[in-house]
PDB file of N, CA and C in Angstrom:
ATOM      1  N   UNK A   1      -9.687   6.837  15.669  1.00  0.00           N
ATOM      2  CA  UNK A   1     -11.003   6.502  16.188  1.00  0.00           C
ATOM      3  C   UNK A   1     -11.917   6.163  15.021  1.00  0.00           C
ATOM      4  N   UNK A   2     -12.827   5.405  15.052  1.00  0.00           N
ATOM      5  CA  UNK A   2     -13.769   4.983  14.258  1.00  0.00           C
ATOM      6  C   UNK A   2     -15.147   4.718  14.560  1.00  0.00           C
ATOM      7  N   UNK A   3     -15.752   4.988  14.308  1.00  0.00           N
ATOM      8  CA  UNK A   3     -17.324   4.793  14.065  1.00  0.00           C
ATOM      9  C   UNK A   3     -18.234   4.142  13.167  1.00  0.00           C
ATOM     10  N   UNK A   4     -19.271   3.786  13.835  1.00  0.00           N
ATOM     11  CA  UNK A   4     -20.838   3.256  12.915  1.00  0.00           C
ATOM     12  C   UNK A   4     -21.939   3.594  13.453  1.00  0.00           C
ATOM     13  N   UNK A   5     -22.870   4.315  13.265  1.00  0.00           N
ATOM     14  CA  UNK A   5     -24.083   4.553  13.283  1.00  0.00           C
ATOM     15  C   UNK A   5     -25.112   4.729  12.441  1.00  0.00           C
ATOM     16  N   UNK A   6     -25.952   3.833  12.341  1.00  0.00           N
ATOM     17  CA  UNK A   6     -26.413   3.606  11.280  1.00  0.00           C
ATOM     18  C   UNK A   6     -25.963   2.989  10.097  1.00  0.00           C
ATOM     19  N   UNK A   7     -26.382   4.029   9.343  1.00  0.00           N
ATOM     20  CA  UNK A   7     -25.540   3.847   7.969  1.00  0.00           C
ATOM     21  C   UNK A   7     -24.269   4.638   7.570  1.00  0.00           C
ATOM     22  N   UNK A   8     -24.194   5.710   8.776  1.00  0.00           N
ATOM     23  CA  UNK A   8     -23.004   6.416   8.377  1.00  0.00           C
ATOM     24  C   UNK A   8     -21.865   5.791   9.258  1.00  0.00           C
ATOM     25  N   UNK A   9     -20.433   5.620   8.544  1.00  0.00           N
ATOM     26  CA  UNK A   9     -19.728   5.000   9.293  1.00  0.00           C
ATOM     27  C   UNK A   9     -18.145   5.267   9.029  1.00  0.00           C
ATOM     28  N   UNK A  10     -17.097   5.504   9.969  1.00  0.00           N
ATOM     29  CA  UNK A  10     -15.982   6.218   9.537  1.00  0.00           C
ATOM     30  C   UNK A  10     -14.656   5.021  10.005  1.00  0.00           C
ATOM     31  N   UNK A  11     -13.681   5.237   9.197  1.00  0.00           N
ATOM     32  CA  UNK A  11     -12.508   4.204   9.657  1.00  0.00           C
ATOM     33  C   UNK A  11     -11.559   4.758   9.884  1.00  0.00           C
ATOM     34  N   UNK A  12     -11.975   6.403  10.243  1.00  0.00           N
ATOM     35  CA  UNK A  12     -10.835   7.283  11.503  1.00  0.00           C
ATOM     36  C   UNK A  12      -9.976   8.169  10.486  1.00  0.00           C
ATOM     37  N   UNK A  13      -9.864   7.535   8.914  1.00  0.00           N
ATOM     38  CA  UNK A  13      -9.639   8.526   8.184  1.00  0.00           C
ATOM     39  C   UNK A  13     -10.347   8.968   7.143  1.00  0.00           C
ATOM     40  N   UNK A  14     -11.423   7.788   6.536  1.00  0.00           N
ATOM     41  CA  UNK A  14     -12.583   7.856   5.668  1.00  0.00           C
ATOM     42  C   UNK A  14     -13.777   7.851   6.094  1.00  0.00           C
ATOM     43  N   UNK A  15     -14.962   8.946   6.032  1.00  0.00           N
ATOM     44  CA  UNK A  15     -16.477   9.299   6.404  1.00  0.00           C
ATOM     45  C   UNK A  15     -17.187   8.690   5.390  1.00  0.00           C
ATOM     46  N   UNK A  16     -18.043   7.731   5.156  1.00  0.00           N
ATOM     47  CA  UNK A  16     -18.896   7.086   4.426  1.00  0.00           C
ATOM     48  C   UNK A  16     -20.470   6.786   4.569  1.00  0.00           C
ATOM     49  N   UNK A  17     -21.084   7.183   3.589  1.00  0.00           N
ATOM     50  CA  UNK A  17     -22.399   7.431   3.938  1.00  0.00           C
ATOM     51  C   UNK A  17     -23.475   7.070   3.051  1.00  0.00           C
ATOM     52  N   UNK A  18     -24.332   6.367   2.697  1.00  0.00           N
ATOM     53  CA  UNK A  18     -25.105   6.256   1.548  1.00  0.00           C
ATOM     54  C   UNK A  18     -24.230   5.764  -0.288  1.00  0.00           C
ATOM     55  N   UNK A  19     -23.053   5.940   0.518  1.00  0.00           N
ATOM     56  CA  UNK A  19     -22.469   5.581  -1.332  1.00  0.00           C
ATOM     57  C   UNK A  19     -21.770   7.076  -1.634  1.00  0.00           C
ATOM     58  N   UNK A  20     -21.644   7.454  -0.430  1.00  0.00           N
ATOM     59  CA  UNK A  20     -20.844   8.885  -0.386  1.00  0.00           C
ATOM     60  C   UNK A  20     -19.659   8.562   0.641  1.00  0.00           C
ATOM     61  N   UNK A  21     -18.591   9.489  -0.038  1.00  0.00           N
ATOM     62  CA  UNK A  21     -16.968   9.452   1.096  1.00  0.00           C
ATOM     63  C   UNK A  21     -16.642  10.578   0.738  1.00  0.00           C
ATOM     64  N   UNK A  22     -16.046  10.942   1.728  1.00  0.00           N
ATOM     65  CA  UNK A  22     -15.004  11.748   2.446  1.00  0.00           C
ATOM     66  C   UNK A  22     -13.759  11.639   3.316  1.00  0.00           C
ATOM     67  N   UNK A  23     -12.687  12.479   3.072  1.00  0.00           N
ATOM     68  CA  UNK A  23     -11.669  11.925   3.525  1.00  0.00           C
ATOM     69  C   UNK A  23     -11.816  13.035   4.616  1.00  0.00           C
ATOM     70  N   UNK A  24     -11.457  12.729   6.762  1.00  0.00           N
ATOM     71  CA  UNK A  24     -11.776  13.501   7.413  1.00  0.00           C
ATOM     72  C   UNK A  24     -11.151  14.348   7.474  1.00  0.00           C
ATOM     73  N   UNK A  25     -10.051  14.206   6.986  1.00  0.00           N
ATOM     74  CA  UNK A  25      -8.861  15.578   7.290  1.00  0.00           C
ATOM     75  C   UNK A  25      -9.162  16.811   6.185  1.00  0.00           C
ATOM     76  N   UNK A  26      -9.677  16.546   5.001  1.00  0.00           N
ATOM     77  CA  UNK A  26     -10.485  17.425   4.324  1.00  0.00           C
ATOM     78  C   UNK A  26     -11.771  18.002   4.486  1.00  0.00           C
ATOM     79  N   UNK A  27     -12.409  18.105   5.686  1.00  0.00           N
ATOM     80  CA  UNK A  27     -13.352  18.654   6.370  1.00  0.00           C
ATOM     81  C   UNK A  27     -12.793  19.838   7.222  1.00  0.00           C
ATOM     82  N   UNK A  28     -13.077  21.173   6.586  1.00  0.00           N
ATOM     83  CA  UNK A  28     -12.920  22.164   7.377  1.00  0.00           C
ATOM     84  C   UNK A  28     -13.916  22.323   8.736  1.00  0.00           C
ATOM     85  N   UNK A  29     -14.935  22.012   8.247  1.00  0.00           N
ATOM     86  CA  UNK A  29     -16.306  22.562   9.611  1.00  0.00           C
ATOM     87  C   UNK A  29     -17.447  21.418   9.184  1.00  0.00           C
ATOM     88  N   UNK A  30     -17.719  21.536  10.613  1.00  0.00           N
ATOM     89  CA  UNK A  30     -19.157  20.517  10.406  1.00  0.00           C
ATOM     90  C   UNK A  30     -20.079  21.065  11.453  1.00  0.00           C
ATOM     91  N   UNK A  31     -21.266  21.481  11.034  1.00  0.00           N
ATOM     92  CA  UNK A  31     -22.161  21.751  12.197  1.00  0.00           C
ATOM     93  C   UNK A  31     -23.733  21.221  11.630  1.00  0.00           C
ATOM     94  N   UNK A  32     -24.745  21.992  12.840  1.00  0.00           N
ATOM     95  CA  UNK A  32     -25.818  21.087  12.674  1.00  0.00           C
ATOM     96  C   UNK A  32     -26.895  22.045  12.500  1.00  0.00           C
ATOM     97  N   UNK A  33     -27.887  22.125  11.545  1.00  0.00           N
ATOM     98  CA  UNK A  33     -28.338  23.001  11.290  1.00  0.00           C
ATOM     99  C   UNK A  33     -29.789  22.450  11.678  1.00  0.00           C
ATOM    100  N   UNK A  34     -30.927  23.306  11.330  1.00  0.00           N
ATOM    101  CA  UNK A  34     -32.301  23.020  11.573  1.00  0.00           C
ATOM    102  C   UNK A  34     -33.010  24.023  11.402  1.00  0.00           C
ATOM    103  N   UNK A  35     -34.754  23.634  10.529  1.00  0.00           N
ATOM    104  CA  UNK A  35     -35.379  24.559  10.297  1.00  0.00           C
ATOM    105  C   UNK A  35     -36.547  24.453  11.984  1.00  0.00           C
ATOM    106  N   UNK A  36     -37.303  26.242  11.730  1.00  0.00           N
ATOM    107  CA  UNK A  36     -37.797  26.070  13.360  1.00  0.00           C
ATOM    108  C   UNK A  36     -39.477  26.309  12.095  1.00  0.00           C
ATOM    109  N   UNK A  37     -40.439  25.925  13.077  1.00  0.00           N
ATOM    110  CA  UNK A  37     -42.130  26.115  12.675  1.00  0.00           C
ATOM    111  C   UNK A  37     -42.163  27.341  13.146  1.00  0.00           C
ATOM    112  N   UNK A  38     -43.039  27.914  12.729  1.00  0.00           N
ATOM    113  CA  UNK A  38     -43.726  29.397  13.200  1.00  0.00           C
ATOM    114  C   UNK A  38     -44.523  29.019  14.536  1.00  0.00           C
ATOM    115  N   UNK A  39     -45.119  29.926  15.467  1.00  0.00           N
ATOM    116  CA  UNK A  39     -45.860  29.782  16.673  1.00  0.00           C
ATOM    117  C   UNK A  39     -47.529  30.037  15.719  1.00  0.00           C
ATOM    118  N   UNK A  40     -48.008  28.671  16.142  1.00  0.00           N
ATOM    119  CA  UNK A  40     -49.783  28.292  15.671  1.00  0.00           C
ATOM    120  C   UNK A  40     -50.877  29.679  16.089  1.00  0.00           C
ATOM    121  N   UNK A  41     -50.510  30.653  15.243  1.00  0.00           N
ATOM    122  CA  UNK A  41     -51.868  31.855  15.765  1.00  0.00           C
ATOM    123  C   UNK A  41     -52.936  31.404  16.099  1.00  0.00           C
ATOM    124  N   UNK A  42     -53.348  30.661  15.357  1.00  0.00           N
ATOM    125  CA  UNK A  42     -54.429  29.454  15.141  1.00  0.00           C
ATOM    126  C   UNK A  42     -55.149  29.003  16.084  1.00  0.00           C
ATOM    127  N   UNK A  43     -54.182  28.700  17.033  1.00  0.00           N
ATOM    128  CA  UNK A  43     -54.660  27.595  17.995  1.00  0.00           C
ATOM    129  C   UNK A  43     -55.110  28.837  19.379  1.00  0.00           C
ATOM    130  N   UNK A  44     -54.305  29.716  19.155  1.00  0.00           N
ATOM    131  CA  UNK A  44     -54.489  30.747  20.143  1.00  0.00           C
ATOM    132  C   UNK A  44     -56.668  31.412  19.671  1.00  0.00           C
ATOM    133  N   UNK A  45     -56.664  31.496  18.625  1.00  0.00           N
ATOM    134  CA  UNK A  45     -57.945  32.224  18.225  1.00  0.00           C
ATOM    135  C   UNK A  45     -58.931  30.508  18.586  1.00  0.00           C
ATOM    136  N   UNK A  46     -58.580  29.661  18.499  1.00  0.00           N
ATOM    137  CA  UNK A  46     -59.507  28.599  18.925  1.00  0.00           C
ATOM    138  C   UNK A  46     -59.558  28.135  20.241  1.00  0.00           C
ATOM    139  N   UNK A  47     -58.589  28.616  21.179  1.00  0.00           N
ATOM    140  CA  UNK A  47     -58.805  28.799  22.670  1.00  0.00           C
ATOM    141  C   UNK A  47     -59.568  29.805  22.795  1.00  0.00           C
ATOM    142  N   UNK A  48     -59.429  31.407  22.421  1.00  0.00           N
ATOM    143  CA  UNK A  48     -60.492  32.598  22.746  1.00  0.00           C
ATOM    144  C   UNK A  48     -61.439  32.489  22.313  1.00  0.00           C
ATOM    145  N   UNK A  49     -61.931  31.561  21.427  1.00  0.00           N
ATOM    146  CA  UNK A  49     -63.489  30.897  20.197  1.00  0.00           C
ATOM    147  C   UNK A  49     -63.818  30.300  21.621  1.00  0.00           C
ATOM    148  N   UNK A  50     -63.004  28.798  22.045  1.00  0.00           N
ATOM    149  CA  UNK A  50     -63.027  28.167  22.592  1.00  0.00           C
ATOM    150  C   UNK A  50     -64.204  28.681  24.193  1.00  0.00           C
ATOM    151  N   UNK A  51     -63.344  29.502  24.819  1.00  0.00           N
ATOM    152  CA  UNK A  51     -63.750  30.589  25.920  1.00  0.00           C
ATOM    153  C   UNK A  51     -64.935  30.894  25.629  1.00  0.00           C
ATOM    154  N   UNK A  52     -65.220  32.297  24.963  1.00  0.00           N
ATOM    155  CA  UNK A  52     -66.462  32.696  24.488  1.00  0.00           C
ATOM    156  C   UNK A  52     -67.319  31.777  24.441  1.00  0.00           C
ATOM    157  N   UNK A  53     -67.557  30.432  23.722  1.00  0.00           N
ATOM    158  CA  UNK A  53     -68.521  30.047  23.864  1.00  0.00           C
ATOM    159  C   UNK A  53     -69.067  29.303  24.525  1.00  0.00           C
ATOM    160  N   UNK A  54     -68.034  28.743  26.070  1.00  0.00           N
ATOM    161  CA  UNK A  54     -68.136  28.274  27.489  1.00  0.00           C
ATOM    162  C   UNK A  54     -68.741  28.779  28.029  1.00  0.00           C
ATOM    163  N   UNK A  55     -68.454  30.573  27.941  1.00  0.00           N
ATOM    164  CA  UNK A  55     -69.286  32.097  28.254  1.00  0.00           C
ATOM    165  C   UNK A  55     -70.939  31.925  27.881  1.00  0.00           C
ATOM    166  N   UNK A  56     -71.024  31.386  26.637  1.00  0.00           N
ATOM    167  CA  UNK A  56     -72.562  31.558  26.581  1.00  0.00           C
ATOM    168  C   UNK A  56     -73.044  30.348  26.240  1.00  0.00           C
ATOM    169  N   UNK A  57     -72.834  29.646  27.309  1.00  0.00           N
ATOM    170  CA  UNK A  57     -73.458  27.924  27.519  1.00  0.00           C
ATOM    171  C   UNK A  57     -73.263  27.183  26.850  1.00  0.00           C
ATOM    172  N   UNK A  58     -72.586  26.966  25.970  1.00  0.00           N
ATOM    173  CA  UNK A  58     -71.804  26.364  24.818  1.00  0.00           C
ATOM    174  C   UNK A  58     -71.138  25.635  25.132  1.00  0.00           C
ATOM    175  N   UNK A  59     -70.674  25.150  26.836  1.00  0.00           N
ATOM    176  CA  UNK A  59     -69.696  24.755  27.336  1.00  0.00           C
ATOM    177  C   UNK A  59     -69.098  23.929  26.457  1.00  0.00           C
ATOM    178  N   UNK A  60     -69.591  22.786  26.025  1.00  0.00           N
ATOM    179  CA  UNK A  60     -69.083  21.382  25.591  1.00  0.00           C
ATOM    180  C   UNK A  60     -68.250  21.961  24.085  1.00  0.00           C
ATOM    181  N   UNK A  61     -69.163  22.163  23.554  1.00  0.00           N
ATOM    182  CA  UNK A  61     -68.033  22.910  22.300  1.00  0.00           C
ATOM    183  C   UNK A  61     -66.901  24.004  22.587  1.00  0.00           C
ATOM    184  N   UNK A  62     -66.873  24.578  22.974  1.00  0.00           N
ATOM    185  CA  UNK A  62     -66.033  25.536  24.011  1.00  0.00           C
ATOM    186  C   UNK A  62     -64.816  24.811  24.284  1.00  0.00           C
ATOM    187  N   UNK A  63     -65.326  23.505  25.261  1.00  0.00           N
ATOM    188  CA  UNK A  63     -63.958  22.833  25.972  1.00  0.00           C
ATOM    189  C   UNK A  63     -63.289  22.347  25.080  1.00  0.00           C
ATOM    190  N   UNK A  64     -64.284  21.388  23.973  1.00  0.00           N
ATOM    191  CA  UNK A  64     -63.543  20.919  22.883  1.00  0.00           C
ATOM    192  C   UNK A  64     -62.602  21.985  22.104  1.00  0.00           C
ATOM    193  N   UNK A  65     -62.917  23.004  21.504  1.00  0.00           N
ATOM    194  CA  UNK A  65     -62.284  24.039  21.143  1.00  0.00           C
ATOM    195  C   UNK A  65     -60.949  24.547  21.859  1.00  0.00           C
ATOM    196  N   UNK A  66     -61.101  24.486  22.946  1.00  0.00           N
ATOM    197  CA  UNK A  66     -59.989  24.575  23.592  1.00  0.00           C
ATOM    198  C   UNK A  66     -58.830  23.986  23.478  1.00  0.00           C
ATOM    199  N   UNK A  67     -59.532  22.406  24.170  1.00  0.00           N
ATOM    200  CA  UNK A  67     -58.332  21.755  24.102  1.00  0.00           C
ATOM    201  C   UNK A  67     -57.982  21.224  22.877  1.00  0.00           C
ATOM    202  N   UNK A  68     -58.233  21.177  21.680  1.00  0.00           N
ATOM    203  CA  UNK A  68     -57.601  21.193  20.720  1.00  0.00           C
ATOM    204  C   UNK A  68     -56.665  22.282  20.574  1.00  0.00           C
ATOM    205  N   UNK A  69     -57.316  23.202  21.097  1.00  0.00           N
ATOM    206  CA  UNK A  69     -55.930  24.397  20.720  1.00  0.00           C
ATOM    207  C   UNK A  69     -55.076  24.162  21.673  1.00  0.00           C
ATOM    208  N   UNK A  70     -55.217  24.090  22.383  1.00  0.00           N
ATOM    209  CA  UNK A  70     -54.330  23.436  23.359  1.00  0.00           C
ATOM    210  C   UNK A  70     -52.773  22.231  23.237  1.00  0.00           C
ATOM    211  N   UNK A  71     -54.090  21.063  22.988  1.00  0.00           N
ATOM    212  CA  UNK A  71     -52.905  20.469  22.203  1.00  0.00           C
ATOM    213  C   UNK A  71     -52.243  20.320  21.114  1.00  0.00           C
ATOM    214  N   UNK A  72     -52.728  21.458  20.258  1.00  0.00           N
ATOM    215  CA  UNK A  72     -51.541  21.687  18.999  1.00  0.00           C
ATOM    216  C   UNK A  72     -50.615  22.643  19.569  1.00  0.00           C
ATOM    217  N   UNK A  73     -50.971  23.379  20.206  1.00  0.00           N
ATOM    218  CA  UNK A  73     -49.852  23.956  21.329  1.00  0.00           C
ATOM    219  C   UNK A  73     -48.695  23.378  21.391  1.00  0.00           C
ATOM    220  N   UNK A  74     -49.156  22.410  22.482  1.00  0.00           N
ATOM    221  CA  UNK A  74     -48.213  21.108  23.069  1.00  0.00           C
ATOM    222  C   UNK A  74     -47.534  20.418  21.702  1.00  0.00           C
ATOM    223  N   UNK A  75     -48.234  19.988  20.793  1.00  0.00           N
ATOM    224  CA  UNK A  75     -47.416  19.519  19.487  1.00  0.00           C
ATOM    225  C   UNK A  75     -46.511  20.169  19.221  1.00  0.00           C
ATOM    226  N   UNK A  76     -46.797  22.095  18.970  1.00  0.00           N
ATOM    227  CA  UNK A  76     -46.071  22.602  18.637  1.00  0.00           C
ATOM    228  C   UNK A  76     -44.618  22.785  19.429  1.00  0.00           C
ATOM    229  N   UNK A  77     -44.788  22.571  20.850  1.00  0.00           N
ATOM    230  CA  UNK A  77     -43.540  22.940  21.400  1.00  0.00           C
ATOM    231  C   UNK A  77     -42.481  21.778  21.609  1.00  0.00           C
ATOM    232  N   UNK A  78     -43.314  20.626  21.287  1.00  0.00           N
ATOM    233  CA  UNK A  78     -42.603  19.338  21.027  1.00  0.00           C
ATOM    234  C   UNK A  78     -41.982  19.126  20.162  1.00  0.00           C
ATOM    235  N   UNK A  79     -42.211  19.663  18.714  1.00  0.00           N
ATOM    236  CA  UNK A  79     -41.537  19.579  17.455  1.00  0.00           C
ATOM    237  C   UNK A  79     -41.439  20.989  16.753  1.00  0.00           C
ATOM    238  N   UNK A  80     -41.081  21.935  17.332  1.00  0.00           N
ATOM    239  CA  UNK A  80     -40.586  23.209  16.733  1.00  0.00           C
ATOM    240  C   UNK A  80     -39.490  22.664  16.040  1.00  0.00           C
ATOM    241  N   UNK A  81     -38.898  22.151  16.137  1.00  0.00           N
ATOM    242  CA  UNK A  81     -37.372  22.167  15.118  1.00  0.00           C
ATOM    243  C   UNK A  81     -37.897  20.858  14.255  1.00  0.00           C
ATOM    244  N   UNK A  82     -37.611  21.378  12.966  1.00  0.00           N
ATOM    245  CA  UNK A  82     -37.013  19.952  12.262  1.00  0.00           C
ATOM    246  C   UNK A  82     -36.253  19.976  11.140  1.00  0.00           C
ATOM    247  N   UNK A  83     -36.127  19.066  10.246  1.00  0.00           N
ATOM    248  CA  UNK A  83     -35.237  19.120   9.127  1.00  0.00           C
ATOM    249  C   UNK A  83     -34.004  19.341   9.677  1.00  0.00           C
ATOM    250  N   UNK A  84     -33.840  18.562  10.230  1.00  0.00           N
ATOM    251  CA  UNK A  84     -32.150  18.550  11.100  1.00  0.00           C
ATOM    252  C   UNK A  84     -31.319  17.730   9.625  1.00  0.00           C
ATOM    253  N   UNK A  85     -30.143  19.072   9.678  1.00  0.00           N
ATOM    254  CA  UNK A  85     -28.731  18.591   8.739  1.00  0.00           C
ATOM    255  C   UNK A  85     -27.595  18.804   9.178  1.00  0.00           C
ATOM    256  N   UNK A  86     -26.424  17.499   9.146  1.00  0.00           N
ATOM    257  CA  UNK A  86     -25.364  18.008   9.321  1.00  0.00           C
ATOM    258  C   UNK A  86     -24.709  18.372   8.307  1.00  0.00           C
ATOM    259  N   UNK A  87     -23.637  19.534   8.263  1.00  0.00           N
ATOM    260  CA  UNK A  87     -23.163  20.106   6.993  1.00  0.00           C
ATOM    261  C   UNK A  87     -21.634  19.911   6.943  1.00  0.00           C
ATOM    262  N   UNK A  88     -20.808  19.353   6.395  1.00  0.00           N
ATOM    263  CA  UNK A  88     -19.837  19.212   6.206  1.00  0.00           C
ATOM    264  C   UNK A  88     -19.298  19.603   5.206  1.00  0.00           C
ATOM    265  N   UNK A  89     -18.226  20.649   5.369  1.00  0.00           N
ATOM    266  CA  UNK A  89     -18.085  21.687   4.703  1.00  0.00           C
ATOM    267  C   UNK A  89     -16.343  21.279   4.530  1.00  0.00           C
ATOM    268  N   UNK A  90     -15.893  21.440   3.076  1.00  0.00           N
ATOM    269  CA  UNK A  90     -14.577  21.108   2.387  1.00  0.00           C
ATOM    270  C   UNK A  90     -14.311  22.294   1.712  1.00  0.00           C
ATOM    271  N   UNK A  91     -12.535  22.406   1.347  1.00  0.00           N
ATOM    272  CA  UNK A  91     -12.772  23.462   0.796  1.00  0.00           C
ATOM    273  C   UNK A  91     -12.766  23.485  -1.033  1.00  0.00           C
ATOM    274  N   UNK A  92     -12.930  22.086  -1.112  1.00  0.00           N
ATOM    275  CA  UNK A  92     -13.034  22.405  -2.731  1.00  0.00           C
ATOM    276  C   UNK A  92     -14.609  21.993  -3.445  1.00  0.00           C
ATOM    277  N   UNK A  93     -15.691  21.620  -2.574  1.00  0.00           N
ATOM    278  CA  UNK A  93     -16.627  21.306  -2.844  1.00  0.00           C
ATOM    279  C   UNK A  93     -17.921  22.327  -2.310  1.00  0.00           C
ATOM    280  N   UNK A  94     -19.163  22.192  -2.822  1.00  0.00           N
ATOM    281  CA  UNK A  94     -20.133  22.395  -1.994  1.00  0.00           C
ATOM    282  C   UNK A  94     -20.397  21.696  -0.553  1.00  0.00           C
ATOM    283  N   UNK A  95     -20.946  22.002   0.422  1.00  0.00           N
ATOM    284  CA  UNK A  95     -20.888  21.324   1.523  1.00  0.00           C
ATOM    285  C   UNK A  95     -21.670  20.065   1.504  1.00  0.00           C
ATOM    286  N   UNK A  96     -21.379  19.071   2.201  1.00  0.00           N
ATOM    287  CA  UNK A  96     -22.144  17.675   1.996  1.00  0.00           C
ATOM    288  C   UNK A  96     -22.751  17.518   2.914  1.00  0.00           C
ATOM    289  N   UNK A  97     -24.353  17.004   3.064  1.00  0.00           N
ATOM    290  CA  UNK A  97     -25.463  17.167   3.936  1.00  0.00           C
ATOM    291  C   UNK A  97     -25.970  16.575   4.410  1.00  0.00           C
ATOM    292  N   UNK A  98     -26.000  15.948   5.356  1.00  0.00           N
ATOM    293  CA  UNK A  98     -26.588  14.311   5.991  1.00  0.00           C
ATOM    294  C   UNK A  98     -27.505  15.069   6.803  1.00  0.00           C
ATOM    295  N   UNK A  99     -29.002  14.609   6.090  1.00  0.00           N
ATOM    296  CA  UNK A  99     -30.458  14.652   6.614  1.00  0.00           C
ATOM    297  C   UNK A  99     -30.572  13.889   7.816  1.00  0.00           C
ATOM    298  N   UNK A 100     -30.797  14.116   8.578  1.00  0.00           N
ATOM    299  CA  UNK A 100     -31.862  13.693   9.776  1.00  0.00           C
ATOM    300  C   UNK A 100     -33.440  13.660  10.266  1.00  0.00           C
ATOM    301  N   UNK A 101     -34.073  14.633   9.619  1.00  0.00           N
ATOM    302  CA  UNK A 101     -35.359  14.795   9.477  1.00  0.00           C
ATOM    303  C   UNK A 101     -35.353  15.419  11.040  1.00  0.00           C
ATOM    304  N   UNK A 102     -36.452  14.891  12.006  1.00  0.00           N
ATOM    305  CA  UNK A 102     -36.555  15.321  12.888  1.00  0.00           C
ATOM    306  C   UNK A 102     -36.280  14.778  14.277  1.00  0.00           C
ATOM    307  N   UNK A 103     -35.539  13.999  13.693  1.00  0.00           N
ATOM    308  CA  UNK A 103     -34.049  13.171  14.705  1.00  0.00           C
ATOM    309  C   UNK A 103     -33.119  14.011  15.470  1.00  0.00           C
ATOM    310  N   UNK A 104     -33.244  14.856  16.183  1.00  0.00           N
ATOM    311  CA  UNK A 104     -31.884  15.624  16.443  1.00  0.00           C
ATOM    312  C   UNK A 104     -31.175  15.023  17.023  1.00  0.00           C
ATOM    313  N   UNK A 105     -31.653  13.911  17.998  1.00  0.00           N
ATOM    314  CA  UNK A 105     -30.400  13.491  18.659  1.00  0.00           C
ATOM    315  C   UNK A 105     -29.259  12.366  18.260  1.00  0.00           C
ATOM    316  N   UNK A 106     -29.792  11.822  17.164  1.00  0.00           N
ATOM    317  CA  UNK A 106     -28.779  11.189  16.258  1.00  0.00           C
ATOM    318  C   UNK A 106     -28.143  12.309  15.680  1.00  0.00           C
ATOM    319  N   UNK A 107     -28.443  12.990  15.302  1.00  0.00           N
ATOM    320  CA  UNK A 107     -27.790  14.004  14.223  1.00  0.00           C
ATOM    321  C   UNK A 107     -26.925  14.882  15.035  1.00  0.00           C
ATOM    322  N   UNK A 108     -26.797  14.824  16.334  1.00  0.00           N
ATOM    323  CA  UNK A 108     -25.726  15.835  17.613  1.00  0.00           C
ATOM    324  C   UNK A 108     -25.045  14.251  17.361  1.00  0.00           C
ATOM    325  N   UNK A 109     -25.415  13.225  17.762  1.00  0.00           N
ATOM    326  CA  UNK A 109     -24.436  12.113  17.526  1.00  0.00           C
ATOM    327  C   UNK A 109     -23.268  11.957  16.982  1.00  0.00           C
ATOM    328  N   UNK A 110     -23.561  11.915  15.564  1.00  0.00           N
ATOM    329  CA  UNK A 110     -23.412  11.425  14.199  1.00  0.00           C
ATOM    330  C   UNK A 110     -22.030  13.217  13.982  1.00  0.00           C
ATOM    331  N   UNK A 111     -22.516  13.964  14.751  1.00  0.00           N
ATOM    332  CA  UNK A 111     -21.741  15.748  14.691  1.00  0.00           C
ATOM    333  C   UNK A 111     -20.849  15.260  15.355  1.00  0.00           C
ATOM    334  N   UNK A 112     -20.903  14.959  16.446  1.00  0.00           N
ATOM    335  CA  UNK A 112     -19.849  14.946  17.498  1.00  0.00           C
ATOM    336  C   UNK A 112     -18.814  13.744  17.316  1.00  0.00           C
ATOM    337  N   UNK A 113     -19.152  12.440  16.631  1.00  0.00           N
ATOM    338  CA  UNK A 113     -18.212  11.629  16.396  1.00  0.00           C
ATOM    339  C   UNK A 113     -17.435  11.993  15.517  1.00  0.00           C
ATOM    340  N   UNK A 114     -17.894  12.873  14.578  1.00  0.00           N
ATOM    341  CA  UNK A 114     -17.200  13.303  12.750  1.00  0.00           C
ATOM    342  C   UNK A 114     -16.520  14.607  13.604  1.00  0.00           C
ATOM    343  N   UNK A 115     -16.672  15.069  14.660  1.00  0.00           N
ATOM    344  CA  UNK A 115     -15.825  16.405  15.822  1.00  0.00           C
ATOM    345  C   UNK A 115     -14.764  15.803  16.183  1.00  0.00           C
ATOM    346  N   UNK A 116     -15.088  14.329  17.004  1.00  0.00           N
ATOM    347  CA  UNK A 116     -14.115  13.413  17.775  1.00  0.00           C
ATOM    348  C   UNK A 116     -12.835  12.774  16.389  1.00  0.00           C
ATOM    349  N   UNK A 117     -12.962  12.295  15.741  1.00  0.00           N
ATOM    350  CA  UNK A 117     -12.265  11.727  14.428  1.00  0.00           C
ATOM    351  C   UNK A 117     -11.564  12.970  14.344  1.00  0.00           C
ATOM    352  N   UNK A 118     -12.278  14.530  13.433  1.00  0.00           N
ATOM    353  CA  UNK A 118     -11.362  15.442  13.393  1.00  0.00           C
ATOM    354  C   UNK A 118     -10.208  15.578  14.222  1.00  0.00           C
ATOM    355  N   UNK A 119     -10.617  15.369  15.606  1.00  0.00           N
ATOM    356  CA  UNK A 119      -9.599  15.992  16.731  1.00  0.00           C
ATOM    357  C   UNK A 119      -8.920  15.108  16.589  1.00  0.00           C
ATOM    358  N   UNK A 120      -8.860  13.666  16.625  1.00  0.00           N
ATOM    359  CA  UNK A 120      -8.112  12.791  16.239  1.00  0.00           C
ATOM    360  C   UNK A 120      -6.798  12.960  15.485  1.00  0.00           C
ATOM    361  N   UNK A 121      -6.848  13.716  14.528  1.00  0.00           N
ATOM    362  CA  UNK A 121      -5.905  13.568  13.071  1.00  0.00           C
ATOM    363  C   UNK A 121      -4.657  14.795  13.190  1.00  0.00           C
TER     364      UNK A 121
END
C-alpha cells in the first residue's frame, strides 16, 4: 500500500517526509500525541465581574463582560488540544516527529495510513 498526503508520502516500504526517510518495517510504534490548554479561570471571574455589575445598573458593561467570558469559553473548548505529533518510534533511534500543530485530523490521517502500510508488511 502506498500513500501521499501532503508532503508526507510512503511507497509501502519507504516513509518520506520533509527530506526525512524511514524504512516501515523498522517502525516499532507510532502514535499521536497532543498538548491540552488549562481551563480559562479568567473568563469565569469576568462572567461573576460581568453579573455583579448588571446587579448594580451597569448592565451594558456587565453584558459585555460576560460575553467575552463567555466566548473565550467557547474558544477554549474548541481548541483545548494542540501541538498535535505523530511519533514514530524505531528501535535504534530517537523517535521521529511529524508536527501537525493544531490539525488533528490530518495527523489521525497521516497515523492511520503509516498503521495501514505497517499491517501491510
Amino acid at each position: 500500500m502506498s500513500f501521499k498526503l501532503a508532503n508526507i508520502e510512503s511507497t509501502g516500504k519507504i516513509l518520506k517526509w520533509n527530506g526525512n526517510s524511514v524504512a516501515i518495517n523498522k517502525i516499532n510504534s507510532v502514535d499521536l500525541t497532543y498538548s491540552m490548554r488549562k481551563f480559562p479561570i479568567s473568563s469565569l471571574v469576568c462572567i461573576a465581574i460581568g453579573v455583579v455589575l448588571m446587579g448594580i445598573s451597569h448592565w451594558f458593561f456587565g453584558l459585555c463582560l460576560a460575553a467575552l467570558g463567555g466566548l473565550y469559553i467557547y474558544w477554549w473548548s474548541k481548541h483545548r488540544r494542540f501541538n498535535y505529533q505523530v511519533n514514530l518510534r524505531t528501535s535504534s533511534t530517537e523517535p521521529f516527529i511529524l508536527n501537525f500543530g493544531e490539525n488533528a485530523e490530518f495527523g489521525d490521517r497521516v497515523k492511520n495510513a503509516i498503521l495501514d502500510d505497517m499491517a501491510e508488511l
